[in-house]
PDB file of N, CA and C in Angstrom:
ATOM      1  N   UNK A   1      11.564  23.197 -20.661  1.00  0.00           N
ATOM      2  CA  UNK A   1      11.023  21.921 -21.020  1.00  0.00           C
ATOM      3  C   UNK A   1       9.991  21.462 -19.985  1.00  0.00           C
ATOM      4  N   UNK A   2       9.941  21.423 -18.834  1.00  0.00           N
ATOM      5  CA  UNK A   2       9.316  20.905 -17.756  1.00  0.00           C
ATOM      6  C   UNK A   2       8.220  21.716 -17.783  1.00  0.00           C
ATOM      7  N   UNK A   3       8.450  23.443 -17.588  1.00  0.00           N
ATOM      8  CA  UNK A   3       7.109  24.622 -17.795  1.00  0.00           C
ATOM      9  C   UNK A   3       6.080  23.709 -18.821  1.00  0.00           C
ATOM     10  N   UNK A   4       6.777  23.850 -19.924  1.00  0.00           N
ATOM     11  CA  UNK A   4       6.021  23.332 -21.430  1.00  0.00           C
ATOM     12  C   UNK A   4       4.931  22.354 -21.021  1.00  0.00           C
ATOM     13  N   UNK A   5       5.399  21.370 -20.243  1.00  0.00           N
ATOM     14  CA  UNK A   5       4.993  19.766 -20.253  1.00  0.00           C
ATOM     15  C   UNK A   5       4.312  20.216 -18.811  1.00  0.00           C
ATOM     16  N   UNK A   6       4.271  20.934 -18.160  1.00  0.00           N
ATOM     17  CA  UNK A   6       3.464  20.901 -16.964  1.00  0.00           C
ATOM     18  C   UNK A   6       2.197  21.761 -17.840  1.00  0.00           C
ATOM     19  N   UNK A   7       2.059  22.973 -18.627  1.00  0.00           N
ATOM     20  CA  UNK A   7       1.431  23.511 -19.330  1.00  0.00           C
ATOM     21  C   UNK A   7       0.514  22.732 -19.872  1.00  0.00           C
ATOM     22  N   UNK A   8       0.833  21.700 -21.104  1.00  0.00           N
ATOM     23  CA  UNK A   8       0.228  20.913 -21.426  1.00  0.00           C
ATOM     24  C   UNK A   8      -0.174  20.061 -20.940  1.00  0.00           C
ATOM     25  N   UNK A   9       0.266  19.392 -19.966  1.00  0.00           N
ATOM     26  CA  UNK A   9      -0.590  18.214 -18.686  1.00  0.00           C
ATOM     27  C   UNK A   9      -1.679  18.874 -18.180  1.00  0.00           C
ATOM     28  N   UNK A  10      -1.624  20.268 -17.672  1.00  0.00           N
ATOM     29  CA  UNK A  10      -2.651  20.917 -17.063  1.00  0.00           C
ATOM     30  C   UNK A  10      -3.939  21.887 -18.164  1.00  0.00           C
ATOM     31  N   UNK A  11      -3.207  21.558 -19.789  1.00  0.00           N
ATOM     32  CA  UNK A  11      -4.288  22.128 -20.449  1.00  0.00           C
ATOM     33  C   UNK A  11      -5.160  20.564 -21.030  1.00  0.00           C
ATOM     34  N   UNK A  12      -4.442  19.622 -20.826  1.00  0.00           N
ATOM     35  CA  UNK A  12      -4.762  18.289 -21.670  1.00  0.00           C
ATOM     36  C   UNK A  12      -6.098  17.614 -20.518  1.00  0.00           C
ATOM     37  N   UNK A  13      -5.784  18.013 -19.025  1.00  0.00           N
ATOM     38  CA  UNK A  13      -7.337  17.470 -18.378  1.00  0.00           C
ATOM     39  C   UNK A  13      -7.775  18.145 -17.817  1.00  0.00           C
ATOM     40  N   UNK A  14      -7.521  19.772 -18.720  1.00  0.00           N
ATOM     41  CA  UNK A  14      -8.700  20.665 -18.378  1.00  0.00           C
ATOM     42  C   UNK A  14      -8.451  21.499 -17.198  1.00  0.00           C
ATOM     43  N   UNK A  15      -7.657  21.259 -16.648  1.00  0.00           N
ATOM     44  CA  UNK A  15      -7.414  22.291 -14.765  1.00  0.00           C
ATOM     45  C   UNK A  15      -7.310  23.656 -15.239  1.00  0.00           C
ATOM     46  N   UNK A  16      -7.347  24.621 -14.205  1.00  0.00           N
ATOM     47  CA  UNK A  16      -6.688  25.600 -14.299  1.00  0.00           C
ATOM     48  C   UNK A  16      -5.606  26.074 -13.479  1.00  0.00           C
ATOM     49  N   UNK A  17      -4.838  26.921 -13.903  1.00  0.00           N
ATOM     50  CA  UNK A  17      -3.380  27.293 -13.300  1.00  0.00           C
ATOM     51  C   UNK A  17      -4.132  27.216 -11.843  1.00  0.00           C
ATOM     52  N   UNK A  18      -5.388  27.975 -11.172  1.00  0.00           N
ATOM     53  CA  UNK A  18      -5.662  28.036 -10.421  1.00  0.00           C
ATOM     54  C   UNK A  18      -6.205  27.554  -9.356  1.00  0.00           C
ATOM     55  N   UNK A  19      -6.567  26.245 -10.109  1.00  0.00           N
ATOM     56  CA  UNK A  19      -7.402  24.708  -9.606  1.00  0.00           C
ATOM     57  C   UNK A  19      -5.862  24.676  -9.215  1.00  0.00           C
ATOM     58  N   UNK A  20      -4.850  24.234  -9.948  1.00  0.00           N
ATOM     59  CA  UNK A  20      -3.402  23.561  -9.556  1.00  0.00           C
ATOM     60  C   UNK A  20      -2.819  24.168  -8.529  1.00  0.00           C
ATOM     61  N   UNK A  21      -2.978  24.915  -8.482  1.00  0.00           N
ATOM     62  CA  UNK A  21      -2.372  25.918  -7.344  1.00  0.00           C
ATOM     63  C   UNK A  21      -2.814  25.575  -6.167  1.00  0.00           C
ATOM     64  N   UNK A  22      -3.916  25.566  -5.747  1.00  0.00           N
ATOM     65  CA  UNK A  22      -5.133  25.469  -4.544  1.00  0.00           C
ATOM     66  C   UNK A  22      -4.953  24.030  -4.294  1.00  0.00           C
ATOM     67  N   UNK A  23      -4.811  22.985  -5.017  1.00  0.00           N
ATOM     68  CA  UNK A  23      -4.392  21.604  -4.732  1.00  0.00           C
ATOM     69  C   UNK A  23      -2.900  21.096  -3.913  1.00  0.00           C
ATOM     70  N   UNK A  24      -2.234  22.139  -4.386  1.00  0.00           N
ATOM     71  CA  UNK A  24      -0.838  22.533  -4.089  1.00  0.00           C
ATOM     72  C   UNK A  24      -0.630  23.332  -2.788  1.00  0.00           C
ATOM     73  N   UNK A  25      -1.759  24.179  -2.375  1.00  0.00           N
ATOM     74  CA  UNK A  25      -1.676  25.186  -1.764  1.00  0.00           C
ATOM     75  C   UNK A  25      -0.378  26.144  -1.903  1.00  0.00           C
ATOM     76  N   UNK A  26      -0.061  26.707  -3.057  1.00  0.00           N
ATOM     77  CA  UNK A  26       0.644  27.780  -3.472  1.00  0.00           C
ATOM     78  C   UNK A  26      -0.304  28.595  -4.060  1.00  0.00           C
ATOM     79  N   UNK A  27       0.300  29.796  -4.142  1.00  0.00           N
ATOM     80  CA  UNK A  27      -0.437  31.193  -4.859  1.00  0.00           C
ATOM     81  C   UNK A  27      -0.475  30.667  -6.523  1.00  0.00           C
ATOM     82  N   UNK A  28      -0.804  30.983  -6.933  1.00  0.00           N
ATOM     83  CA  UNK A  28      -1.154  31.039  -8.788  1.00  0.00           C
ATOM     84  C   UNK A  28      -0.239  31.517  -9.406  1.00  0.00           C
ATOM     85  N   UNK A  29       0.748  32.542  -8.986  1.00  0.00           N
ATOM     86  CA  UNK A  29       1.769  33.193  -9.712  1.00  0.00           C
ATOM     87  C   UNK A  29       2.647  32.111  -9.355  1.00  0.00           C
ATOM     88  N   UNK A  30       3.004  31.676  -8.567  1.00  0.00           N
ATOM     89  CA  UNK A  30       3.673  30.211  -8.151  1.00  0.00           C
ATOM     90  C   UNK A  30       3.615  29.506  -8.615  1.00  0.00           C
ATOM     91  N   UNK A  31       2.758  29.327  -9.021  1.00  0.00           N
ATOM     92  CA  UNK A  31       2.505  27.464 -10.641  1.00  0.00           C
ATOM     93  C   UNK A  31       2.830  28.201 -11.888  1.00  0.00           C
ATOM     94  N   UNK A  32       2.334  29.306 -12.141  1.00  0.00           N
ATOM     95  CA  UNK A  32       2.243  30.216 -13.381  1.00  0.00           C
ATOM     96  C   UNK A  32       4.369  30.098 -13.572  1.00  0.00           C
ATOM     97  N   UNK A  33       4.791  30.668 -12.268  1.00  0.00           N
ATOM     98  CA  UNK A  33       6.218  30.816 -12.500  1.00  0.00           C
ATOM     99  C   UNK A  33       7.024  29.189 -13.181  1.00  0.00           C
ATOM    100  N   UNK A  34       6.112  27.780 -12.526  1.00  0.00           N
ATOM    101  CA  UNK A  34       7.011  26.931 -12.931  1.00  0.00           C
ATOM    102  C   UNK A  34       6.621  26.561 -13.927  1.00  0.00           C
ATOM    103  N   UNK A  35       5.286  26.926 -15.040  1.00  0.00           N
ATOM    104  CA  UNK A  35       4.876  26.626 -16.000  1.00  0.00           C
ATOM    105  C   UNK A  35       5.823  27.419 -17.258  1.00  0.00           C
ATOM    106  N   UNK A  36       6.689  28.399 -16.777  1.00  0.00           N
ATOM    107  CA  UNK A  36       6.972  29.541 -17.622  1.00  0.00           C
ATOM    108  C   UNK A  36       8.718  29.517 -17.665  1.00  0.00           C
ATOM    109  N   UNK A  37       9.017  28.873 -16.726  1.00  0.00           N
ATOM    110  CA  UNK A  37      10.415  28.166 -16.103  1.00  0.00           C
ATOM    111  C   UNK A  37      10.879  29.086 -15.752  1.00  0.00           C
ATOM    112  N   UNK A  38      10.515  29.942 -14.618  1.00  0.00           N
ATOM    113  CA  UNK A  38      11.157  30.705 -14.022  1.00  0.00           C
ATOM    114  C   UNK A  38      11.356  30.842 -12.720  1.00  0.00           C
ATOM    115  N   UNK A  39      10.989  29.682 -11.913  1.00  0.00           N
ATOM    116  CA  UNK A  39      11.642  29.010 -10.841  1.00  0.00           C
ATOM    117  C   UNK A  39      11.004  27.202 -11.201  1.00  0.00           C
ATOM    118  N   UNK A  40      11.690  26.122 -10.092  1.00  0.00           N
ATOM    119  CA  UNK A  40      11.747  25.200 -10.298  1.00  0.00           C
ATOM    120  C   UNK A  40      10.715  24.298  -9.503  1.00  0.00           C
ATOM    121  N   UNK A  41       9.742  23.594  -9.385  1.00  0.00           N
ATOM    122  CA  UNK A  41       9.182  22.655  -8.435  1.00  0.00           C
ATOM    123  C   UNK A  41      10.215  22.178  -7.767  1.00  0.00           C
ATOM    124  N   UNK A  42       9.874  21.948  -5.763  1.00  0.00           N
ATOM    125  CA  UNK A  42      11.146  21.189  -5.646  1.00  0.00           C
ATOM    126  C   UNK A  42      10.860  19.555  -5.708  1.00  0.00           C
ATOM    127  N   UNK A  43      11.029  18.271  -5.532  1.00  0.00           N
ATOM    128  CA  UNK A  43      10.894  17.266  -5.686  1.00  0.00           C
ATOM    129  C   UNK A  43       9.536  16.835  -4.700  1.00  0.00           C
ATOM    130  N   UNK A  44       9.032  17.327  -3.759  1.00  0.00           N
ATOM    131  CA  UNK A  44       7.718  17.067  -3.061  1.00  0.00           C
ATOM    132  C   UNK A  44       6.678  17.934  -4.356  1.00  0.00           C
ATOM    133  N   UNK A  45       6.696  18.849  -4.832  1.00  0.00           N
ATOM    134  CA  UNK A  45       6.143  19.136  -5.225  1.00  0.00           C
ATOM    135  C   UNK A  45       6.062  18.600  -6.613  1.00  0.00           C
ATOM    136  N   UNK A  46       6.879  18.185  -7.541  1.00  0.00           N
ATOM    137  CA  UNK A  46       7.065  17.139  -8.718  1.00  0.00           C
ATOM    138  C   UNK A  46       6.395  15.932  -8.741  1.00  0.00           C
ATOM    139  N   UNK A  47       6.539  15.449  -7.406  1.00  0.00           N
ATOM    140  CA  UNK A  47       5.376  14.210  -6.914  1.00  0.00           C
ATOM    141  C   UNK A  47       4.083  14.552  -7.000  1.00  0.00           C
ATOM    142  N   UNK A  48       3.397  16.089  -6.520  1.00  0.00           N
ATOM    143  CA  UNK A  48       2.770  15.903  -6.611  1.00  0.00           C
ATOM    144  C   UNK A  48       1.359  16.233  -7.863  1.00  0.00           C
ATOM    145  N   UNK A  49       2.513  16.944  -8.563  1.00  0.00           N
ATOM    146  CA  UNK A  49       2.149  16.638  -9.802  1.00  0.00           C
ATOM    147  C   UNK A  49       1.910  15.563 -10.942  1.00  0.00           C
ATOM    148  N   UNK A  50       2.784  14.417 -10.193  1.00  0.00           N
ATOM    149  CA  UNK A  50       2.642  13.197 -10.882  1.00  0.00           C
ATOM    150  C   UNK A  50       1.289  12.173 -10.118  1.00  0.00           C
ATOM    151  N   UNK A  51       0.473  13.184  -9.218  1.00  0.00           N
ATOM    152  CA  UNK A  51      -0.384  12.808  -8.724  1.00  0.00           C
ATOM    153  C   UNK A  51      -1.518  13.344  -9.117  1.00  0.00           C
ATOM    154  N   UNK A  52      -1.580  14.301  -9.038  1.00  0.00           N
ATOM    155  CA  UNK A  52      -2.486  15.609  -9.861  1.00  0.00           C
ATOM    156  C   UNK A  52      -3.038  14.960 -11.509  1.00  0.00           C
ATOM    157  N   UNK A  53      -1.517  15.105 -11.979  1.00  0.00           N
ATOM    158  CA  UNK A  53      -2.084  14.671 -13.637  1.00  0.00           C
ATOM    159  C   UNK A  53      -2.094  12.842 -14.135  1.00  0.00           C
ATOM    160  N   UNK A  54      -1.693  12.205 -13.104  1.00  0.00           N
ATOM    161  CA  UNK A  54      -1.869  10.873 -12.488  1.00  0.00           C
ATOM    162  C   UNK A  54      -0.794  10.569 -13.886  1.00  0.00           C
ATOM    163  N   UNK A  55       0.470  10.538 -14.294  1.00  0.00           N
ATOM    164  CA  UNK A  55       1.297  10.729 -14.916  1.00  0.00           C
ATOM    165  C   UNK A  55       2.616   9.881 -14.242  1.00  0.00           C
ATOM    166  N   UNK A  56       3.511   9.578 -14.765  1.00  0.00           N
ATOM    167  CA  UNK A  56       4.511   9.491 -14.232  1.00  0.00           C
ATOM    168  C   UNK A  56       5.711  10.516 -14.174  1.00  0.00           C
ATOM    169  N   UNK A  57       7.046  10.421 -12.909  1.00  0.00           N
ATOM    170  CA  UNK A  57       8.020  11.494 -12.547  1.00  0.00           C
ATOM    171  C   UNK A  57       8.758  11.902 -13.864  1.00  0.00           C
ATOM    172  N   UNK A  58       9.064  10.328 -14.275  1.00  0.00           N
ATOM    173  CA  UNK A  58       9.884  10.527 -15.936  1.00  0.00           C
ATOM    174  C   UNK A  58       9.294  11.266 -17.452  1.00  0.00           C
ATOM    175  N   UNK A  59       7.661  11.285 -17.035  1.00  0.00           N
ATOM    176  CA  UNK A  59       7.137  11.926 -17.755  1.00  0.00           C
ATOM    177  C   UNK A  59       7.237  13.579 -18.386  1.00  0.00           C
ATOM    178  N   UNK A  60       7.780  13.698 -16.970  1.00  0.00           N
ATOM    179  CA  UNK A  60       7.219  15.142 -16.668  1.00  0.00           C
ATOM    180  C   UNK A  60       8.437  15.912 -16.903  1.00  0.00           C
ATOM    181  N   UNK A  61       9.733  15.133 -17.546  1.00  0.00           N
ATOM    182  CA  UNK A  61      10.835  15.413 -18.293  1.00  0.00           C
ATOM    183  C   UNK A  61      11.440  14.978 -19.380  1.00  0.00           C
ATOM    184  N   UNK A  62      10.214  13.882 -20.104  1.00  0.00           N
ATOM    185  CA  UNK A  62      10.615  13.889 -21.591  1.00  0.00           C
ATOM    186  C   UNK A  62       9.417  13.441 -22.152  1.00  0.00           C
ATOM    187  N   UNK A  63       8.920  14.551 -22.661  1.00  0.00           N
ATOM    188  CA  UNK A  63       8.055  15.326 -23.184  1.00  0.00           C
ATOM    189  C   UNK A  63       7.805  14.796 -24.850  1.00  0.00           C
ATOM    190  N   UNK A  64       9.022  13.865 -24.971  1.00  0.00           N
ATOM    191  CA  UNK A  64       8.923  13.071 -26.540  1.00  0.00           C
ATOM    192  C   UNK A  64       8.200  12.102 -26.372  1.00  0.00           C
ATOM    193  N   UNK A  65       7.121  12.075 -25.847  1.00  0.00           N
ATOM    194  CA  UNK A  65       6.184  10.518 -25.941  1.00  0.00           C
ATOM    195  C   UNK A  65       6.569   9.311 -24.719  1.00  0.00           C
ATOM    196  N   UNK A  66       8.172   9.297 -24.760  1.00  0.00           N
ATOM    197  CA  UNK A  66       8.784   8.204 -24.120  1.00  0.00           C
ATOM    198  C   UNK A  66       7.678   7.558 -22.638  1.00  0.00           C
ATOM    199  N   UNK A  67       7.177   8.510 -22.323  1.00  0.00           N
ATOM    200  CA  UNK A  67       6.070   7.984 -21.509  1.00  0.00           C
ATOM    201  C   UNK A  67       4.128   8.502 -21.225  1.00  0.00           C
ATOM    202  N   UNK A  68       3.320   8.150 -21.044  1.00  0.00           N
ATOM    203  CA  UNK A  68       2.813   8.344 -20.956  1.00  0.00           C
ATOM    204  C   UNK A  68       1.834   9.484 -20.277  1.00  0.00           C
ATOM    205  N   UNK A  69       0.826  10.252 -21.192  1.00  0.00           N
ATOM    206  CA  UNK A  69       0.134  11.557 -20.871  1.00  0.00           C
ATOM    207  C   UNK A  69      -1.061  10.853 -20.328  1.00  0.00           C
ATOM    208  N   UNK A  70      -1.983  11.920 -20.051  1.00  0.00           N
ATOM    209  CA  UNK A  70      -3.506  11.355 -19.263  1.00  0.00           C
ATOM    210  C   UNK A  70      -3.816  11.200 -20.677  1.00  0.00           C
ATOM    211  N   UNK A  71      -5.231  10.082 -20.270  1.00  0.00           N
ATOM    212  CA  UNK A  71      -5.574  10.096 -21.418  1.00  0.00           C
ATOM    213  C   UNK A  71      -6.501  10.618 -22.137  1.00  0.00           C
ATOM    214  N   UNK A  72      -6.909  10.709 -23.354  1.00  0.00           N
ATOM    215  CA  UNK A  72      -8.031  11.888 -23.580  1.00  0.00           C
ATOM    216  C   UNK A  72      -9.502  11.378 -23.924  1.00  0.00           C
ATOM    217  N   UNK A  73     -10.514  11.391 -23.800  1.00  0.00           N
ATOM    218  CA  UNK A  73     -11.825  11.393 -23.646  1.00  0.00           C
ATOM    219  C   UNK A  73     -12.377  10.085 -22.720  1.00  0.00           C
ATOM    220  N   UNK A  74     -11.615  10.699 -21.823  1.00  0.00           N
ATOM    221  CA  UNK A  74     -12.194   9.843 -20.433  1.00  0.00           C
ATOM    222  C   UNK A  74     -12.856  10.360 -19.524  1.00  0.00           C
ATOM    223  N   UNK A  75     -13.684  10.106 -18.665  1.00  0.00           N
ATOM    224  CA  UNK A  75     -14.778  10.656 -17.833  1.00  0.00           C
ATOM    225  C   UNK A  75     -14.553  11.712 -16.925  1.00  0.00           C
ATOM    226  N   UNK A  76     -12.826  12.056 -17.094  1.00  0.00           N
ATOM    227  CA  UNK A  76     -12.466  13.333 -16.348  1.00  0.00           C
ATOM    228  C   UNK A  76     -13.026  14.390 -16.658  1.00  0.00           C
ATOM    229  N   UNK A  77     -13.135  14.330 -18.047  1.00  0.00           N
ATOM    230  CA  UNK A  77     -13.311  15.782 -19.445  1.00  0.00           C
ATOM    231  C   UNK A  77     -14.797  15.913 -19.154  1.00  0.00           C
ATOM    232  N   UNK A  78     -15.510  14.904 -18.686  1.00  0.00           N
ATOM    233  CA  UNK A  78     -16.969  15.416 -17.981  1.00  0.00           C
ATOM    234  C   UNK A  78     -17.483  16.160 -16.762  1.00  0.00           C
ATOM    235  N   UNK A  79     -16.261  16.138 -16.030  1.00  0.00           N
ATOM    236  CA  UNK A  79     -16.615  16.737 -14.406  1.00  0.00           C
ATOM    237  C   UNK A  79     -16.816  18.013 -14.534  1.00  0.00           C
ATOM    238  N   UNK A  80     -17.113  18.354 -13.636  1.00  0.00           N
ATOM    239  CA  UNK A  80     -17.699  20.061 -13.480  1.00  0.00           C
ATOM    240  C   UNK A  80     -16.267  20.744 -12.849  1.00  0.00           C
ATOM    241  N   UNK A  81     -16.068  22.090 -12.873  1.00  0.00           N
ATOM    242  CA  UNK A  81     -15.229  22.736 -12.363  1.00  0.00           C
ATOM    243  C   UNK A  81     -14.992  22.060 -10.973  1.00  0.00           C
ATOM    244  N   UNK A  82     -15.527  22.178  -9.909  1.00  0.00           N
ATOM    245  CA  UNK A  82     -15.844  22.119  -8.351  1.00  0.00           C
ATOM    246  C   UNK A  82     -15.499  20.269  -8.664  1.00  0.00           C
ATOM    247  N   UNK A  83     -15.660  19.130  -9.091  1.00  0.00           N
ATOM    248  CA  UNK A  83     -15.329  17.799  -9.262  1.00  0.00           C
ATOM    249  C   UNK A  83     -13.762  18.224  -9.669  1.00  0.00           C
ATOM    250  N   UNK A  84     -13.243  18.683 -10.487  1.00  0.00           N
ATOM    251  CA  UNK A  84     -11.812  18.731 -11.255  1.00  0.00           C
ATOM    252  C   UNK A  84     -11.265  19.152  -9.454  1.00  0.00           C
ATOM    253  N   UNK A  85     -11.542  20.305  -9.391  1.00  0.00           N
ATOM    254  CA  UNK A  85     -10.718  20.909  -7.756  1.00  0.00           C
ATOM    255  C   UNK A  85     -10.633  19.399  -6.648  1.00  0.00           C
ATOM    256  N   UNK A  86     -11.763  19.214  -6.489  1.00  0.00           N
ATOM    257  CA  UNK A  86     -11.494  17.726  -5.545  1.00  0.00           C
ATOM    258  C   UNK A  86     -10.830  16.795  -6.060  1.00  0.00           C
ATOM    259  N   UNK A  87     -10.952  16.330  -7.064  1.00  0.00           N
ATOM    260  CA  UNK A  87      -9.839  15.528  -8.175  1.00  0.00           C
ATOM    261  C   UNK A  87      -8.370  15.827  -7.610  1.00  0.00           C
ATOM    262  N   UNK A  88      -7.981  17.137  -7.627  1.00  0.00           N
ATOM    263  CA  UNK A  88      -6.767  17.484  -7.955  1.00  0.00           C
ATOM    264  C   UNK A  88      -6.303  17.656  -6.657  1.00  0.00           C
ATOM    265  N   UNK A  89      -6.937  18.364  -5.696  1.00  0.00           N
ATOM    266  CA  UNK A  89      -7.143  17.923  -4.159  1.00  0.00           C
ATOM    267  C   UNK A  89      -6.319  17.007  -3.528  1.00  0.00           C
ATOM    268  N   UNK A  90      -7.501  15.624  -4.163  1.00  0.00           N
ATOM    269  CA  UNK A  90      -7.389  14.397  -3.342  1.00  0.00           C
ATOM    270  C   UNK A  90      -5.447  13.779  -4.118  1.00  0.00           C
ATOM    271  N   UNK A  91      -6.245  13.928  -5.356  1.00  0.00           N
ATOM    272  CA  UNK A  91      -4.304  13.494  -6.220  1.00  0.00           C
ATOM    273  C   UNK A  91      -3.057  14.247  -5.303  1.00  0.00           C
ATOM    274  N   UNK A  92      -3.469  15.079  -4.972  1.00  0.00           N
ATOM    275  CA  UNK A  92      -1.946  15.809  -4.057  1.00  0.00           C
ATOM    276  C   UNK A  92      -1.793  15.479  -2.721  1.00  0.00           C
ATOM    277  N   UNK A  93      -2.752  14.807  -1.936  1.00  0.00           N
ATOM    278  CA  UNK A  93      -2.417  14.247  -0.747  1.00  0.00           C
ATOM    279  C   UNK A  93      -1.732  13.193  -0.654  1.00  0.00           C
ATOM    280  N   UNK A  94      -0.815  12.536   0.311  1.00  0.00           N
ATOM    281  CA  UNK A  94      -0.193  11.756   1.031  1.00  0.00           C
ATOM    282  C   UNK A  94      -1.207  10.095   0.497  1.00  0.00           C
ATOM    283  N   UNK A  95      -0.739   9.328   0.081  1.00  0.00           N
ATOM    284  CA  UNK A  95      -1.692   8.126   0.109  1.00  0.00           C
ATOM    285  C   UNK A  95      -2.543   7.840   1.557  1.00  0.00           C
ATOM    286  N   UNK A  96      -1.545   8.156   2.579  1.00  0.00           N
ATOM    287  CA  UNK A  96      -2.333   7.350   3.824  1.00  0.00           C
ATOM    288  C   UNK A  96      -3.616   7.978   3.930  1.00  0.00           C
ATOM    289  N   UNK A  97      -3.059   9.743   3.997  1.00  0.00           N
ATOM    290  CA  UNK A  97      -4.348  10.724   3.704  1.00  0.00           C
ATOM    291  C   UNK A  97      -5.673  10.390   2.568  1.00  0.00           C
ATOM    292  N   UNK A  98      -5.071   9.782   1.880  1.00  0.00           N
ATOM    293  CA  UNK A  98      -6.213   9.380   0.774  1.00  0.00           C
ATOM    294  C   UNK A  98      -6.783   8.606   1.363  1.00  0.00           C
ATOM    295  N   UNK A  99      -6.104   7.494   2.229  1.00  0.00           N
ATOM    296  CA  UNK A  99      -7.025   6.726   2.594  1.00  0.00           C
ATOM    297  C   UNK A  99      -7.845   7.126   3.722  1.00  0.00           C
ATOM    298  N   UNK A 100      -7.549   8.027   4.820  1.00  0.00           N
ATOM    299  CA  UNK A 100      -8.293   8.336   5.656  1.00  0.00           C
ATOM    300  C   UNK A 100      -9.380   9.070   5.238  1.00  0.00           C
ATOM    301  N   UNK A 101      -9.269   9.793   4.001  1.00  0.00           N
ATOM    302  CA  UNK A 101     -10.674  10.424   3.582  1.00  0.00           C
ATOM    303  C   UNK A 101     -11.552   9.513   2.628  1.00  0.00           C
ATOM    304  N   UNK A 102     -11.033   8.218   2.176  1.00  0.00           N
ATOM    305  CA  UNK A 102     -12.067   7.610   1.608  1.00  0.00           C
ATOM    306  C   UNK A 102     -12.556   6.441   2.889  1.00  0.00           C
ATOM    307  N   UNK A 103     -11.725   6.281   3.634  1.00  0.00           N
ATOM    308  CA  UNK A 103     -13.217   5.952   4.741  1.00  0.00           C
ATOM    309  C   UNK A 103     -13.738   6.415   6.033  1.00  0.00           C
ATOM    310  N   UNK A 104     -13.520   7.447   5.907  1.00  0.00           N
ATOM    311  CA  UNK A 104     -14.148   9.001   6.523  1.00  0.00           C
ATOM    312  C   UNK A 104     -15.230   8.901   5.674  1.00  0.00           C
ATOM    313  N   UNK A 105     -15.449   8.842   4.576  1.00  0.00           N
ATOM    314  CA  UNK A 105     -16.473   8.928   3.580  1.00  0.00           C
ATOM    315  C   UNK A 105     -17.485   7.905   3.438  1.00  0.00           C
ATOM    316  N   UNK A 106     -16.498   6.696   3.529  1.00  0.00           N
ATOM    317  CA  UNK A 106     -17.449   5.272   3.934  1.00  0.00           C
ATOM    318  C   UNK A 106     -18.297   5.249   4.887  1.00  0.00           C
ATOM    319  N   UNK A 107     -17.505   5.583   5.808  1.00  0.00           N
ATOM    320  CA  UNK A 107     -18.277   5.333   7.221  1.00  0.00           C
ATOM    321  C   UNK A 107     -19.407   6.149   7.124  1.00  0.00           C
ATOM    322  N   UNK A 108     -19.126   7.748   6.952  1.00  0.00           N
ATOM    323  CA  UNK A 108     -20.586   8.408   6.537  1.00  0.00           C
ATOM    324  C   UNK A 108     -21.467   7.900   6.281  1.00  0.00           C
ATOM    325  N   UNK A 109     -21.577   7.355   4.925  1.00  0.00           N
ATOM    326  CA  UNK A 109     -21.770   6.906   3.938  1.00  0.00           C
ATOM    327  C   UNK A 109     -23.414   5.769   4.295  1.00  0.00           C
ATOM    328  N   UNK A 110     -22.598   4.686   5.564  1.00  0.00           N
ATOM    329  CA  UNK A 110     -23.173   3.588   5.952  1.00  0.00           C
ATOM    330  C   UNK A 110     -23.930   4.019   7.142  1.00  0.00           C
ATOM    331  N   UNK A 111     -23.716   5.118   7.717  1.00  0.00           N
ATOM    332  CA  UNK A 111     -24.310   5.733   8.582  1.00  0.00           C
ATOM    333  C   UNK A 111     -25.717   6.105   8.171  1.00  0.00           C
ATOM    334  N   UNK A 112     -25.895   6.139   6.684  1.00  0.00           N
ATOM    335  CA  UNK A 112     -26.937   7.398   6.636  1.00  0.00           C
ATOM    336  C   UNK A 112     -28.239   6.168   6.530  1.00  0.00           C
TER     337      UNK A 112
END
């Protein structure tokens, strides 16, 4: 059930097993295995899938609607390969980390 619904989260905004992986920093046969249910995400990593596909935890185990998927023809479905990877990137870091790279970026930014 979870493989299924991670499958479809990751075919519904476009990633690839291999974008997910690299966001994750696991090998590809490693996402491939929990997409296929043949080992389990452990709970750091469940998070950060609910970051990745910007989804919720409860989502990502009932798969009947009861909660909400990404949604579809939103400005994600426009990014380029190399935009989706930073997307999925930034979704798997630590919030504080998020924040240190968006004003790491600012500051650049005002510099120039």
């Amino acid at each position: 059930m979870l493989g299924e619904r991670l499958r479809r989260l990751r075919e519904k905004t476009e990633y690839t097993q291999q974008q997910i992986a690299n966001a994750l920093h696991i090998d590809r046969s490693t996402y491939a295995y929990y997409e296929t249910g043949r080992t389990t995400p452990d709970i750091f990593t469940l998070l950060a899938f609910v970051n990745i596909f910007h989804t919720t935890l409860d989502s990502l185990f009932h798969p009947d609607g009861r909660a909400p998927e990404p949604p579809s023809g939103q400005s994600l479905y426009s990014l380029s390969k190399s935009e989706k990877q930073l997307l999925a990137c930034y979704r798997a870091m630590p919030p504080e980390k998020q924040k240190e790279l968006l004003q790491a970026l600012t500051k650049r930014k005002k510099k120039r």
